[in-house]
PDB file of N, CA and C in Angstrom:
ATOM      1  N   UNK A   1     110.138 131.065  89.420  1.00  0.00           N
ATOM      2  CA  UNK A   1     108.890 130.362  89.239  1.00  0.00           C
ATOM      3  C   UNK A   1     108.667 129.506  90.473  1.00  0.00           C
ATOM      4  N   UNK A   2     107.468 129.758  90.766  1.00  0.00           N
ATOM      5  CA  UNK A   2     106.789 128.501  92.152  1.00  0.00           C
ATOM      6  C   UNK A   2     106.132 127.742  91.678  1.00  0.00           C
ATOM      7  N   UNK A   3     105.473 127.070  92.109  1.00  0.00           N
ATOM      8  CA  UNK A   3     104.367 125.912  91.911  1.00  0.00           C
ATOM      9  C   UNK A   3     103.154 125.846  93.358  1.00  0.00           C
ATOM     10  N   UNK A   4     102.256 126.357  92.718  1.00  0.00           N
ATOM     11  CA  UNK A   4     101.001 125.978  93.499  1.00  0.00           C
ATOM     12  C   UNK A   4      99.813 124.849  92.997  1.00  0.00           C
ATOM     13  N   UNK A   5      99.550 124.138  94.445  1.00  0.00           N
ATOM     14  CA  UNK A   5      98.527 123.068  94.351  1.00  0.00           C
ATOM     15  C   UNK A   5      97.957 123.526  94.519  1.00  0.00           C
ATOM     16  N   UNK A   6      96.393 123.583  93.821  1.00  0.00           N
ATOM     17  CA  UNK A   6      95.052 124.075  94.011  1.00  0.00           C
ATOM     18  C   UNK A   6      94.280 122.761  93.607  1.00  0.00           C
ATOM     19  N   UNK A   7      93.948 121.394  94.762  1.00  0.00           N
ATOM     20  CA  UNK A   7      92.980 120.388  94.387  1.00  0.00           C
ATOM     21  C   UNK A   7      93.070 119.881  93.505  1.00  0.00           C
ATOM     22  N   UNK A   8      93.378 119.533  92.311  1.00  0.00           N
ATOM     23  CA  UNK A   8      94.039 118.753  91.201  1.00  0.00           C
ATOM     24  C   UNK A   8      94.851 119.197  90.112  1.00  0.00           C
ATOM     25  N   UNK A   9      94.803 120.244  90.555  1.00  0.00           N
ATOM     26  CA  UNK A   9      95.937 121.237  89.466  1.00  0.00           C
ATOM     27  C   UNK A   9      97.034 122.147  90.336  1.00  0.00           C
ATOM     28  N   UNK A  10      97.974 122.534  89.532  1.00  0.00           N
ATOM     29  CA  UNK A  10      99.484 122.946  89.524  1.00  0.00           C
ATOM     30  C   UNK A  10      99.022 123.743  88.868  1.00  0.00           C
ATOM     31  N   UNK A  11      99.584 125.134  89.374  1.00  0.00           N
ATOM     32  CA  UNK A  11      99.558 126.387  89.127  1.00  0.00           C
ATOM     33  C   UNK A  11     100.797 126.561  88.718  1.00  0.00           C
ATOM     34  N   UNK A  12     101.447 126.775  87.736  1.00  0.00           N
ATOM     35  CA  UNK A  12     103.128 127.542  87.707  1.00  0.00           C
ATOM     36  C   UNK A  12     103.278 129.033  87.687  1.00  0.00           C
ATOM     37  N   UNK A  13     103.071 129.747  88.652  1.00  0.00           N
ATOM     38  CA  UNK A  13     103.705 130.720  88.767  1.00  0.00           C
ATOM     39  C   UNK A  13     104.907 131.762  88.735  1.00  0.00           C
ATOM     40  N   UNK A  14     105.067 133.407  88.032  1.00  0.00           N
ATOM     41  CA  UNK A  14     106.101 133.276  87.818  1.00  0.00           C
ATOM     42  C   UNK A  14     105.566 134.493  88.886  1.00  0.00           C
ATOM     43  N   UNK A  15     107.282 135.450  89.209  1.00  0.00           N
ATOM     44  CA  UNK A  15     106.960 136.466  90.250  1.00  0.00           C
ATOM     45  C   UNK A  15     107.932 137.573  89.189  1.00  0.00           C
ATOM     46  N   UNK A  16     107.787 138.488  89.829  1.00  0.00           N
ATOM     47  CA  UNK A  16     108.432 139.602  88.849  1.00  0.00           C
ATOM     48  C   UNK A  16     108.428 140.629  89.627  1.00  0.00           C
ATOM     49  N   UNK A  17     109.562 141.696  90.144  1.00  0.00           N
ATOM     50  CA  UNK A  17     109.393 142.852  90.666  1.00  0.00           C
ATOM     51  C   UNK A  17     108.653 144.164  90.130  1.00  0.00           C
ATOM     52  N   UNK A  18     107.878 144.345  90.480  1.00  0.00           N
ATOM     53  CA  UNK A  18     107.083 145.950  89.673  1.00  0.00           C
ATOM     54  C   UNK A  18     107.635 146.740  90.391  1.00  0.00           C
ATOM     55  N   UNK A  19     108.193 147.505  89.707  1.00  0.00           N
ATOM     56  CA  UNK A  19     109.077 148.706  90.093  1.00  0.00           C
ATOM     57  C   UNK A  19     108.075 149.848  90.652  1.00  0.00           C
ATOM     58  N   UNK A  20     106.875 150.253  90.518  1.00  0.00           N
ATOM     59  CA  UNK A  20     105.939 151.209  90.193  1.00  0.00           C
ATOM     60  C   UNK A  20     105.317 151.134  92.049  1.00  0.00           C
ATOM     61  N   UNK A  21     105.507 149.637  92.180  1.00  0.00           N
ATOM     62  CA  UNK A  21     104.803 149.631  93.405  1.00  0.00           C
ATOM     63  C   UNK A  21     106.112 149.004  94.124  1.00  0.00           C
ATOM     64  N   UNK A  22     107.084 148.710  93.701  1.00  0.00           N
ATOM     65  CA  UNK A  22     108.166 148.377  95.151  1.00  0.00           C
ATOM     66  C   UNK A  22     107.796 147.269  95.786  1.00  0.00           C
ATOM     67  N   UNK A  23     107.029 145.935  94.916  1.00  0.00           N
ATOM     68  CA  UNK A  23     106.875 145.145  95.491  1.00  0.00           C
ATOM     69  C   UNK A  23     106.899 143.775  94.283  1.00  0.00           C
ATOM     70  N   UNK A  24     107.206 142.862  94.816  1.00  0.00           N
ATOM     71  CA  UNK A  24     106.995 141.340  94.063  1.00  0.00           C
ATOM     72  C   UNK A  24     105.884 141.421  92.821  1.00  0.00           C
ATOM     73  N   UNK A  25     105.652 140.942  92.363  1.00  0.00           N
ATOM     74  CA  UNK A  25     103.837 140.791  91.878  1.00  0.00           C
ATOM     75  C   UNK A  25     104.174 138.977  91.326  1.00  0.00           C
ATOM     76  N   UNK A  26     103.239 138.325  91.773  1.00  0.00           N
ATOM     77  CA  UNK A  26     103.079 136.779  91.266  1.00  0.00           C
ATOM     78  C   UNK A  26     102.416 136.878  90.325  1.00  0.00           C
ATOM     79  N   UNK A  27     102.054 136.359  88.891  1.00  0.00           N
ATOM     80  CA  UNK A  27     101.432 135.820  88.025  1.00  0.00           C
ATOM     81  C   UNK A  27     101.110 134.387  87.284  1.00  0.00           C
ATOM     82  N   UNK A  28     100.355 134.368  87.337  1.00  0.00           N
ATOM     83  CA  UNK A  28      99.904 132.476  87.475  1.00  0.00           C
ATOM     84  C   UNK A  28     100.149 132.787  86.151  1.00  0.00           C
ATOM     85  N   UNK A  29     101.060 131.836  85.399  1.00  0.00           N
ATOM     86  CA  UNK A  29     100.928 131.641  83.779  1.00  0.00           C
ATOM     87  C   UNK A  29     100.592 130.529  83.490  1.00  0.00           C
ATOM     88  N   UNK A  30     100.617 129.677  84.398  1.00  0.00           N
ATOM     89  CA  UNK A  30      99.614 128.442  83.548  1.00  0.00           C
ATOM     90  C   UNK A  30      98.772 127.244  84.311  1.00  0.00           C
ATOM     91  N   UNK A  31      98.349 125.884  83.804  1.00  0.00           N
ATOM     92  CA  UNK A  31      98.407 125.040  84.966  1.00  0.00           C
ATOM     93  C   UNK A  31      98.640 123.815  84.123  1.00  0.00           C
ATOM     94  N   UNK A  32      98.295 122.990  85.271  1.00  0.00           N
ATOM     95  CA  UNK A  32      98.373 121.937  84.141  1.00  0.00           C
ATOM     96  C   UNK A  32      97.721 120.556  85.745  1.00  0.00           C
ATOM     97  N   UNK A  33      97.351 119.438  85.093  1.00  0.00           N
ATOM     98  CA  UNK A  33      96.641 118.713  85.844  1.00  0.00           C
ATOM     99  C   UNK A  33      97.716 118.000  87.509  1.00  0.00           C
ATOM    100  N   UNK A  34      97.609 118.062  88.118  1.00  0.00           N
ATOM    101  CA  UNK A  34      98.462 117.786  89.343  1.00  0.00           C
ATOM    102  C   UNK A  34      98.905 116.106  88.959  1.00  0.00           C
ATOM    103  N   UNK A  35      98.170 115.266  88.285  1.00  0.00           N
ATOM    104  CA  UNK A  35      98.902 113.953  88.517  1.00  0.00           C
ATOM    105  C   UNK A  35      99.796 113.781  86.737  1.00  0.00           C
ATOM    106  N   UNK A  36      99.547 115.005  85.995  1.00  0.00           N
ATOM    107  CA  UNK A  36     100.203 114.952  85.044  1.00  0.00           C
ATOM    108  C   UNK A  36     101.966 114.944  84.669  1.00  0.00           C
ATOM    109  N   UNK A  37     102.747 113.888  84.026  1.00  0.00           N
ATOM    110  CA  UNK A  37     103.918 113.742  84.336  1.00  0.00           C
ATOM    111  C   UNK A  37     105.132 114.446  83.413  1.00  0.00           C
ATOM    112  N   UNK A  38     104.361 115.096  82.734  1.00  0.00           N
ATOM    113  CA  UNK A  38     104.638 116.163  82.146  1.00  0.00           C
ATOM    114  C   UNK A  38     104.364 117.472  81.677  1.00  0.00           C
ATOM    115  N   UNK A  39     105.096 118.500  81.635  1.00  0.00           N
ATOM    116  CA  UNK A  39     104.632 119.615  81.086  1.00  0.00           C
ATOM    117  C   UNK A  39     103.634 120.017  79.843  1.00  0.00           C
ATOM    118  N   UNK A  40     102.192 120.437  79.515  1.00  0.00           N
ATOM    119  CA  UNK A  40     101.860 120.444  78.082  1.00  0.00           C
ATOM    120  C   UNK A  40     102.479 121.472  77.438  1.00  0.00           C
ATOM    121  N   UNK A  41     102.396 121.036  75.707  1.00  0.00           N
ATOM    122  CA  UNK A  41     102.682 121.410  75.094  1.00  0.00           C
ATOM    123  C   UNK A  41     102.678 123.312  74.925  1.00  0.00           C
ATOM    124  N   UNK A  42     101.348 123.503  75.181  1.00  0.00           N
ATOM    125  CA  UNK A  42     100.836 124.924  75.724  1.00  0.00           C
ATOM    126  C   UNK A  42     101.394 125.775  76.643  1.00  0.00           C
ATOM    127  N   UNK A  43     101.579 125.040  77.729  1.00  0.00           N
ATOM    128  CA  UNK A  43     102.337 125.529  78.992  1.00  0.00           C
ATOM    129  C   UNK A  43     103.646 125.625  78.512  1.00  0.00           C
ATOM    130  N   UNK A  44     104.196 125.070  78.020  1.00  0.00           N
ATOM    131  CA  UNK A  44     105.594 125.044  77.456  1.00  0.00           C
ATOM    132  C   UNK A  44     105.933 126.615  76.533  1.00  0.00           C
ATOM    133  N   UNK A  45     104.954 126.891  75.511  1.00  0.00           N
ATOM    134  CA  UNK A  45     104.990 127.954  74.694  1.00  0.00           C
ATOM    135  C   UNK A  45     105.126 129.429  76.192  1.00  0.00           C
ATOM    136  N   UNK A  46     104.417 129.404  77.271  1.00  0.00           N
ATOM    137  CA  UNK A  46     104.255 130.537  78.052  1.00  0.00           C
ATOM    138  C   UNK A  46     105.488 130.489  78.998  1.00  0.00           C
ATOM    139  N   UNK A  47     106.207 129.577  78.968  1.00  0.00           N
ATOM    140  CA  UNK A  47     107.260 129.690  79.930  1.00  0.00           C
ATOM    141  C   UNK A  47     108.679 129.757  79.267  1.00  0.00           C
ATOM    142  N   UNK A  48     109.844 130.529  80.124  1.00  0.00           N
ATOM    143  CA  UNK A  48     111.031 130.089  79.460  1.00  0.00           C
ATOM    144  C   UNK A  48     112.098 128.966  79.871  1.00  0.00           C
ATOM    145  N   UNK A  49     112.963 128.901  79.371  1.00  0.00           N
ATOM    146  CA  UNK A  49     113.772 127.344  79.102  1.00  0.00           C
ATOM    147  C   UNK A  49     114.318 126.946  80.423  1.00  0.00           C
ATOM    148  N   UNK A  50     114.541 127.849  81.578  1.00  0.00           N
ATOM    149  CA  UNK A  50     114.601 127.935  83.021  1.00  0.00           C
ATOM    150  C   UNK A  50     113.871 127.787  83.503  1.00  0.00           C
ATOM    151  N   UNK A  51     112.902 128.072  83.650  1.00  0.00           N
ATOM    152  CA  UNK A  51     111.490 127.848  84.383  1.00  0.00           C
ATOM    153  C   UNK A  51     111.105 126.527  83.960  1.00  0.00           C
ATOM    154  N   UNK A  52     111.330 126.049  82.214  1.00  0.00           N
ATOM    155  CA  UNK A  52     110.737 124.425  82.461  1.00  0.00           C
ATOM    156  C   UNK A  52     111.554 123.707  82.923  1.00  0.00           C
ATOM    157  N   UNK A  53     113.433 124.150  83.247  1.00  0.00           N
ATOM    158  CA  UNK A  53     114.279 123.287  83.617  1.00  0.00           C
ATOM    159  C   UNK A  53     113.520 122.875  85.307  1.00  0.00           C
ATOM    160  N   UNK A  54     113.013 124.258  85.807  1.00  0.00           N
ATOM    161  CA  UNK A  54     112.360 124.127  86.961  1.00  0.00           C
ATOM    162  C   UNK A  54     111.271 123.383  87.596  1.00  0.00           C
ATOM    163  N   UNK A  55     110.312 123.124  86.262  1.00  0.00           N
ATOM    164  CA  UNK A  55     108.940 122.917  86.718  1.00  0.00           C
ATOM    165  C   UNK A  55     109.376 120.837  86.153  1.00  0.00           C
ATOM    166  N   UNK A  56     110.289 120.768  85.459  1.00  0.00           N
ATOM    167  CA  UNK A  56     110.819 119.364  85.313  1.00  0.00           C
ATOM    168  C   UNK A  56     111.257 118.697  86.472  1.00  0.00           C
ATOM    169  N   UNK A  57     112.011 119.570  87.011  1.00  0.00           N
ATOM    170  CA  UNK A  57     112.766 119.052  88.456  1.00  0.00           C
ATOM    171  C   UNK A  57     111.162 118.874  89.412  1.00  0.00           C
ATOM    172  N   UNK A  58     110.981 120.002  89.370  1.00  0.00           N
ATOM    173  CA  UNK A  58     109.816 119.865  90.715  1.00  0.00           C
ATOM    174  C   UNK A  58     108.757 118.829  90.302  1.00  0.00           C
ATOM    175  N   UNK A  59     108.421 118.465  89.130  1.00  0.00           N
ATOM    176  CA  UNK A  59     107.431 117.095  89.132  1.00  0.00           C
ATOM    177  C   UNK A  59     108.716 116.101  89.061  1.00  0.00           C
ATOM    178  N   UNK A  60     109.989 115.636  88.657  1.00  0.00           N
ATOM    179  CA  UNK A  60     110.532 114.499  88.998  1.00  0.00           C
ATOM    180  C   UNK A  60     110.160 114.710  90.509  1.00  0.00           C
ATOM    181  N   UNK A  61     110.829 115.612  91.458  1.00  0.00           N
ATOM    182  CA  UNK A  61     110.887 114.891  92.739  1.00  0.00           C
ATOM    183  C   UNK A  61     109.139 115.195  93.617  1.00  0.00           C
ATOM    184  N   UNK A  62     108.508 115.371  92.766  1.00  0.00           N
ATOM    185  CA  UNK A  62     107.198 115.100  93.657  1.00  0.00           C
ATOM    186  C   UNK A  62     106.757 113.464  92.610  1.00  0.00           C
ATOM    187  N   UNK A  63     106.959 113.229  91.790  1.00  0.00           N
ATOM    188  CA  UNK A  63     107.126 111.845  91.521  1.00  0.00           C
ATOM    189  C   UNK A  63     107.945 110.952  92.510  1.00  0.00           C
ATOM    190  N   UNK A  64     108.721 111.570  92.800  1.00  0.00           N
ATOM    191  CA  UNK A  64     110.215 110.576  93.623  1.00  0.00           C
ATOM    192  C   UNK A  64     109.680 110.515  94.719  1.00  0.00           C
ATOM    193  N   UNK A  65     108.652 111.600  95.578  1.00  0.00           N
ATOM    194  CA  UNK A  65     108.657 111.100  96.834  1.00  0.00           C
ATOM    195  C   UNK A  65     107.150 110.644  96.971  1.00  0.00           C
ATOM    196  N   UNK A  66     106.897 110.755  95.670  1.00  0.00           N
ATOM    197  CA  UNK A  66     105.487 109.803  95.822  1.00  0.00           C
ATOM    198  C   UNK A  66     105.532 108.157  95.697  1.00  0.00           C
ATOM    199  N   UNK A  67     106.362 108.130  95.175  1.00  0.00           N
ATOM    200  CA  UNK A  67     107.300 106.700  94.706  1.00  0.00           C
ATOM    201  C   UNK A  67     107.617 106.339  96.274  1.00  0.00           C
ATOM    202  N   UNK A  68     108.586 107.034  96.503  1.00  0.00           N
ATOM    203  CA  UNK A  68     109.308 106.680  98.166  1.00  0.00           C
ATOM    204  C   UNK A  68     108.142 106.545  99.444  1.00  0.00           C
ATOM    205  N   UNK A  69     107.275 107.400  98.954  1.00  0.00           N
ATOM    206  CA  UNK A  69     105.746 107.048 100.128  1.00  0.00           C
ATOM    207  C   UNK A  69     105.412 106.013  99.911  1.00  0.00           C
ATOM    208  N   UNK A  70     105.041 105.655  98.245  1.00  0.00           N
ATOM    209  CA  UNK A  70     104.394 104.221  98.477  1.00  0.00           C
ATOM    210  C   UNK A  70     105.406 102.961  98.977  1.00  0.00           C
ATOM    211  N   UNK A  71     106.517 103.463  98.445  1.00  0.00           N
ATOM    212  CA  UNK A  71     107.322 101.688  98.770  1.00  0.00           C
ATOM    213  C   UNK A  71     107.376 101.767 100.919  1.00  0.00           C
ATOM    214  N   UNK A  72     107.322 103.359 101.527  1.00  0.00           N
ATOM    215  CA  UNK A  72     107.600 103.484 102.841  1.00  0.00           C
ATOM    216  C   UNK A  72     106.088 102.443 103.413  1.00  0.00           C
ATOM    217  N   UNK A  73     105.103 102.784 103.048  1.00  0.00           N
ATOM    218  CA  UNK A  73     103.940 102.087 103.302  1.00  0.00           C
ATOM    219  C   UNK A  73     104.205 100.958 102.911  1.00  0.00           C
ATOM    220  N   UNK A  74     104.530 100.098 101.820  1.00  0.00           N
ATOM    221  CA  UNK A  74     104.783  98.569 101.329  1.00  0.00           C
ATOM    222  C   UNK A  74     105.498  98.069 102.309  1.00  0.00           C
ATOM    223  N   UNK A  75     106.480  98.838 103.069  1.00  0.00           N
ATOM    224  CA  UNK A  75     107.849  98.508 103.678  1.00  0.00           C
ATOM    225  C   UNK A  75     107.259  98.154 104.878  1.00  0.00           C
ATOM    226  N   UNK A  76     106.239  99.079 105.291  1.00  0.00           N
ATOM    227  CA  UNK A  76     105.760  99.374 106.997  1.00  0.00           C
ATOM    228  C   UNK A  76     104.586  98.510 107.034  1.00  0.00           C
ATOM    229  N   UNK A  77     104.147  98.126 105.950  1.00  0.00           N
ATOM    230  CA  UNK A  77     102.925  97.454 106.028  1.00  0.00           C
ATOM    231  C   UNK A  77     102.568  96.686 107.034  1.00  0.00           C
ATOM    232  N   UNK A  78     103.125  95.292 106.976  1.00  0.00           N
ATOM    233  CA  UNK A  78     103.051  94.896 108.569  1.00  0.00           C
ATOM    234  C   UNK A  78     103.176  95.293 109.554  1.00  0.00           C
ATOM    235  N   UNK A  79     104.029  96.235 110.131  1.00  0.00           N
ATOM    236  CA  UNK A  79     103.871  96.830 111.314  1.00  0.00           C
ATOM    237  C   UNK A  79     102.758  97.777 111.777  1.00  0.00           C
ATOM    238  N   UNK A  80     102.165  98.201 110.619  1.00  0.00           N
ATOM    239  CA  UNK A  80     100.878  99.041 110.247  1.00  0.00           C
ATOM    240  C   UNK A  80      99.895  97.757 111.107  1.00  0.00           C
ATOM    241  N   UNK A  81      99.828  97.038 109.911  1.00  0.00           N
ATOM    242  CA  UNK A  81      98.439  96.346 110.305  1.00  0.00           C
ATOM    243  C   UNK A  81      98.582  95.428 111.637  1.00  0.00           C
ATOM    244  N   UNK A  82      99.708  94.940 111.944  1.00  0.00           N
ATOM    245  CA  UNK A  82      99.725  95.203 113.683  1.00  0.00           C
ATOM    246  C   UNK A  82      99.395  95.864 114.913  1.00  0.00           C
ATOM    247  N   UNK A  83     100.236  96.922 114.353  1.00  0.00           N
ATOM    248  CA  UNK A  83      99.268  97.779 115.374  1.00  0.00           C
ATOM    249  C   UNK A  83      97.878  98.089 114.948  1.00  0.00           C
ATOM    250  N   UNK A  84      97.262  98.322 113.924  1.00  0.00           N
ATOM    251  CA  UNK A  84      95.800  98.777 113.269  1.00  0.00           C
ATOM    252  C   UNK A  84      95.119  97.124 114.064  1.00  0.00           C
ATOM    253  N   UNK A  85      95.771  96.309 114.239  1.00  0.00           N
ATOM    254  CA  UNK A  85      94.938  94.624 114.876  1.00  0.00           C
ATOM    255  C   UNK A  85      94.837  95.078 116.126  1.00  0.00           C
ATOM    256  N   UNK A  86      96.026  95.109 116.853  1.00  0.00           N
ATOM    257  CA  UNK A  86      96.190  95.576 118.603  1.00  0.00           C
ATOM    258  C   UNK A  86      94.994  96.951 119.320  1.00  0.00           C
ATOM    259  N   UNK A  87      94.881  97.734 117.935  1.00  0.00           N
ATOM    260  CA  UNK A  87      93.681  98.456 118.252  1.00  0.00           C
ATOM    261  C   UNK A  87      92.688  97.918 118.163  1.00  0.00           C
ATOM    262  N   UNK A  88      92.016  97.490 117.009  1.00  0.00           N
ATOM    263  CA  UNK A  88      90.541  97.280 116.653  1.00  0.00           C
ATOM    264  C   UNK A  88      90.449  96.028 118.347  1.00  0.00           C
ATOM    265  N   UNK A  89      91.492  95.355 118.789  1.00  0.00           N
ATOM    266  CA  UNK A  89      91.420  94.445 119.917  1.00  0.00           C
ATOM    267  C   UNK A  89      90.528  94.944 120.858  1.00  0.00           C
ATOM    268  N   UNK A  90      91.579  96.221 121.603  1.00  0.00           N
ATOM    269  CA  UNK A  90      90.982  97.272 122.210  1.00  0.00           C
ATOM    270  C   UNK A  90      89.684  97.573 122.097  1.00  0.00           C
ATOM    271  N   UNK A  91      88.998  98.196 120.989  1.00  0.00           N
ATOM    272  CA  UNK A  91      87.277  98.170 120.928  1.00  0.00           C
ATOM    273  C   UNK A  91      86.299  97.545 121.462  1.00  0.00           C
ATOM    274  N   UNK A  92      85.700  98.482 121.852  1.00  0.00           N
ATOM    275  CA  UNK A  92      84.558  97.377 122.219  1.00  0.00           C
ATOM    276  C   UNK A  92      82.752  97.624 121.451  1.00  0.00           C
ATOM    277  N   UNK A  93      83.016  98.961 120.698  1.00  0.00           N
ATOM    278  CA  UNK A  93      82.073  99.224 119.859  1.00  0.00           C
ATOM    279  C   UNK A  93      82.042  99.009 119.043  1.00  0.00           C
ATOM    280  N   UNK A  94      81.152  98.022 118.286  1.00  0.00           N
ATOM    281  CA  UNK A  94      81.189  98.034 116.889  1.00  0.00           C
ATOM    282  C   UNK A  94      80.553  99.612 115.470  1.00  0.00           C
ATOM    283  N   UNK A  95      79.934 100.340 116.501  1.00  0.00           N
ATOM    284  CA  UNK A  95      79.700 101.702 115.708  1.00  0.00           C
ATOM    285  C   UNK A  95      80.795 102.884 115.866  1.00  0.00           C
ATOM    286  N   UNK A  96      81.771 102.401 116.539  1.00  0.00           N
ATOM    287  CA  UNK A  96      82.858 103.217 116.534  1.00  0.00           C
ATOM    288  C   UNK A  96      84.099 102.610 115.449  1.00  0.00           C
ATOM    289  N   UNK A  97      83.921 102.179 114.976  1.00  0.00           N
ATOM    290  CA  UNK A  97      84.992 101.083 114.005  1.00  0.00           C
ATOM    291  C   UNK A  97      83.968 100.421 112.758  1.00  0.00           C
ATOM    292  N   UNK A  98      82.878 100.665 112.193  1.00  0.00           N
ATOM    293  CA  UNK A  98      82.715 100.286 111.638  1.00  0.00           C
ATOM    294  C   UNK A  98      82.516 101.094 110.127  1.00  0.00           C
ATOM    295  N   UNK A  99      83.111 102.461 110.497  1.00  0.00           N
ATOM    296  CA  UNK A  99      83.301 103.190 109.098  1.00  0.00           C
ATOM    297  C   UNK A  99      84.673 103.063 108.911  1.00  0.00           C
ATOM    298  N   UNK A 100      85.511 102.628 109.878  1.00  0.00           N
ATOM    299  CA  UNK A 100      87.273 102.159 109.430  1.00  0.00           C
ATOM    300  C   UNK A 100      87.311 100.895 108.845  1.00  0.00           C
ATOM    301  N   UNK A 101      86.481  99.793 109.522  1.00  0.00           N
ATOM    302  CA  UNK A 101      86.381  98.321 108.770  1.00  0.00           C
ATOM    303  C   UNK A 101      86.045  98.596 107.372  1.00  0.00           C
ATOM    304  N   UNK A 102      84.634  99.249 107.457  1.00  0.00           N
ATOM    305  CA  UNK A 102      84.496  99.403 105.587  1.00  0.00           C
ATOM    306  C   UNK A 102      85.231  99.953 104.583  1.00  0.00           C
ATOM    307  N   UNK A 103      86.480 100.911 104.956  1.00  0.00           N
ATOM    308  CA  UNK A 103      87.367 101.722 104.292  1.00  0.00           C
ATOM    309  C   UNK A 103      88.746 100.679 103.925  1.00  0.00           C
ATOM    310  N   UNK A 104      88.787  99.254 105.057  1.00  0.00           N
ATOM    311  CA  UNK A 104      89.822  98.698 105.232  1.00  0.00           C
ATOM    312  C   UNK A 104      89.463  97.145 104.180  1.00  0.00           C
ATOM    313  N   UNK A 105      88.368  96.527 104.429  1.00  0.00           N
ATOM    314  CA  UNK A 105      88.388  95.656 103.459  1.00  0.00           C
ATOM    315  C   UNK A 105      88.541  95.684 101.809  1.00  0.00           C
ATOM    316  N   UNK A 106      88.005  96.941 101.039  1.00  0.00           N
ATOM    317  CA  UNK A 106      87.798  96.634  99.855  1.00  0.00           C
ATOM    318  C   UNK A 106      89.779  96.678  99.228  1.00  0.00           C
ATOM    319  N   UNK A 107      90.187  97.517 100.159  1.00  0.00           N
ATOM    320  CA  UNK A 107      91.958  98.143 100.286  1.00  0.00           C
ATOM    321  C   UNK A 107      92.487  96.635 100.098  1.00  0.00           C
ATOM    322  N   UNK A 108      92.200  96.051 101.358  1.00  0.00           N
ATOM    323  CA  UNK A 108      92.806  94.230 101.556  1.00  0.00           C
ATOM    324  C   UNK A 108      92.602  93.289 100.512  1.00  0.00           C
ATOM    325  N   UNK A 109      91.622  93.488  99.735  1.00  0.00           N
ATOM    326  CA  UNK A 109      90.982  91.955  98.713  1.00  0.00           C
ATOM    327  C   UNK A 109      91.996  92.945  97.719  1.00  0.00           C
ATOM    328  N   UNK A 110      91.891  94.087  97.367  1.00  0.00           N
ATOM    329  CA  UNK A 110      92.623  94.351  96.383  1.00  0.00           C
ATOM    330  C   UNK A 110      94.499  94.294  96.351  1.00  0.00           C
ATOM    331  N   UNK A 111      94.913  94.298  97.711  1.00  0.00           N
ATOM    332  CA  UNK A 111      96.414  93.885  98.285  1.00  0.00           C
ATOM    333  C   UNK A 111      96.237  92.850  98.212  1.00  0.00           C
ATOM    334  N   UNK A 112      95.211  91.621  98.258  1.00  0.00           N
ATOM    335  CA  UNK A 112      95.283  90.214  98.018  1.00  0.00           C
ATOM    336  C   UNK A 112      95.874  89.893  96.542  1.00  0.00           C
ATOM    337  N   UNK A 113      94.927  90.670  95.461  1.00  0.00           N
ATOM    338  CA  UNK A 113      94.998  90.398  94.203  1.00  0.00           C
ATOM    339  C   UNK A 113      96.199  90.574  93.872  1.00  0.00           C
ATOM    340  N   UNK A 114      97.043  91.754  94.221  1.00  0.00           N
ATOM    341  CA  UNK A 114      98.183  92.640  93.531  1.00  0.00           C
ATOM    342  C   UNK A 114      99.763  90.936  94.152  1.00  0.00           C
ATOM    343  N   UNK A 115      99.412  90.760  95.022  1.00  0.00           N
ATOM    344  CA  UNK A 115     100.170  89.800  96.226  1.00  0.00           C
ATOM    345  C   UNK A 115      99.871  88.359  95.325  1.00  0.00           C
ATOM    346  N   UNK A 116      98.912  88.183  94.796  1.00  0.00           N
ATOM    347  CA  UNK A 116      98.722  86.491  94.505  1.00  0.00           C
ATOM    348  C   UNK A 116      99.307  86.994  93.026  1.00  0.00           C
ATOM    349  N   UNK A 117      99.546  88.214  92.125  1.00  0.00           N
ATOM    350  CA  UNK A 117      99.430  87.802  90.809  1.00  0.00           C
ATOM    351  C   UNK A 117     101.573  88.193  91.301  1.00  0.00           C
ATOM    352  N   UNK A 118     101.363  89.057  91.891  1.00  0.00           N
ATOM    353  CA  UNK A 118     103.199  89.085  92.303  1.00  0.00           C
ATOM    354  C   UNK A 118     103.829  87.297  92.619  1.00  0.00           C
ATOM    355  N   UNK A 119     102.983  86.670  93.518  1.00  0.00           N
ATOM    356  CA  UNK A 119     104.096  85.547  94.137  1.00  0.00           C
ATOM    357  C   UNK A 119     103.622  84.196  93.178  1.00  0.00           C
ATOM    358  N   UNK A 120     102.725  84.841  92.367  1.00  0.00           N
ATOM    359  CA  UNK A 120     102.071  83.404  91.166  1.00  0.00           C
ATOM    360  C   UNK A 120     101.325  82.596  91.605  1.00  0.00           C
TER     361      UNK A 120
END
């Protein structure tokens, strides 16, 4: 069994040799929503007890390194917005930076909020 992303869904695929044609054949047997943290109930009935041992593992560690991205960004943060300062310095257009400013403030008031209700 594989796993394909298709835009918000997980495809679980199984593959199977067809003898007839001497080649692989893939069959999508199910999906299920990409930020979902478990298998459904449904999907469960079409697969066997290996394949969900499989499709368990592969959402823990795409959980795990989605986990490990965000704390890598928490971690880097300052050095981020250091250098992201040392640039915008550099500029001298304000229509070249002003679809990054608008993408960057509403991000900041909301890292304010998360930061004042963390340190009290």
């Amino acid at each position: 069994m594989h796993f394909r992303i298709r835009k918000h869904v997980v495809q679980f695929v199984r593959t199977t040799y067809d003898a007839e044609r001497k080649k692989p054949r893939a069959q999508v047997v199910g999906s299920m929503p990409a930020t979902s943290q478990v298998v459904p109930a449904a999907l469960l009935a079409l697969i066997t007890a290996d394949e969900r041992l499989e499709a368990e593992a592969w959402i823990a560690h795409g959980q795990r390194t989605l986990l490990l991205r965000d704390e890598l960004a928490a971690r880097s943060l300052a050095e981020t917005l250091a250098a992201a300062n040392r640039w915008f310095a550099r500029q001298d257009r304000l229509s070249d930076t002003a679809w990054i400013s608008g993408s960057i403030l509403p991000e900041l008031q909301t890292l304010r909020k998360q930061l004042a209700r963390l340190l009290g």
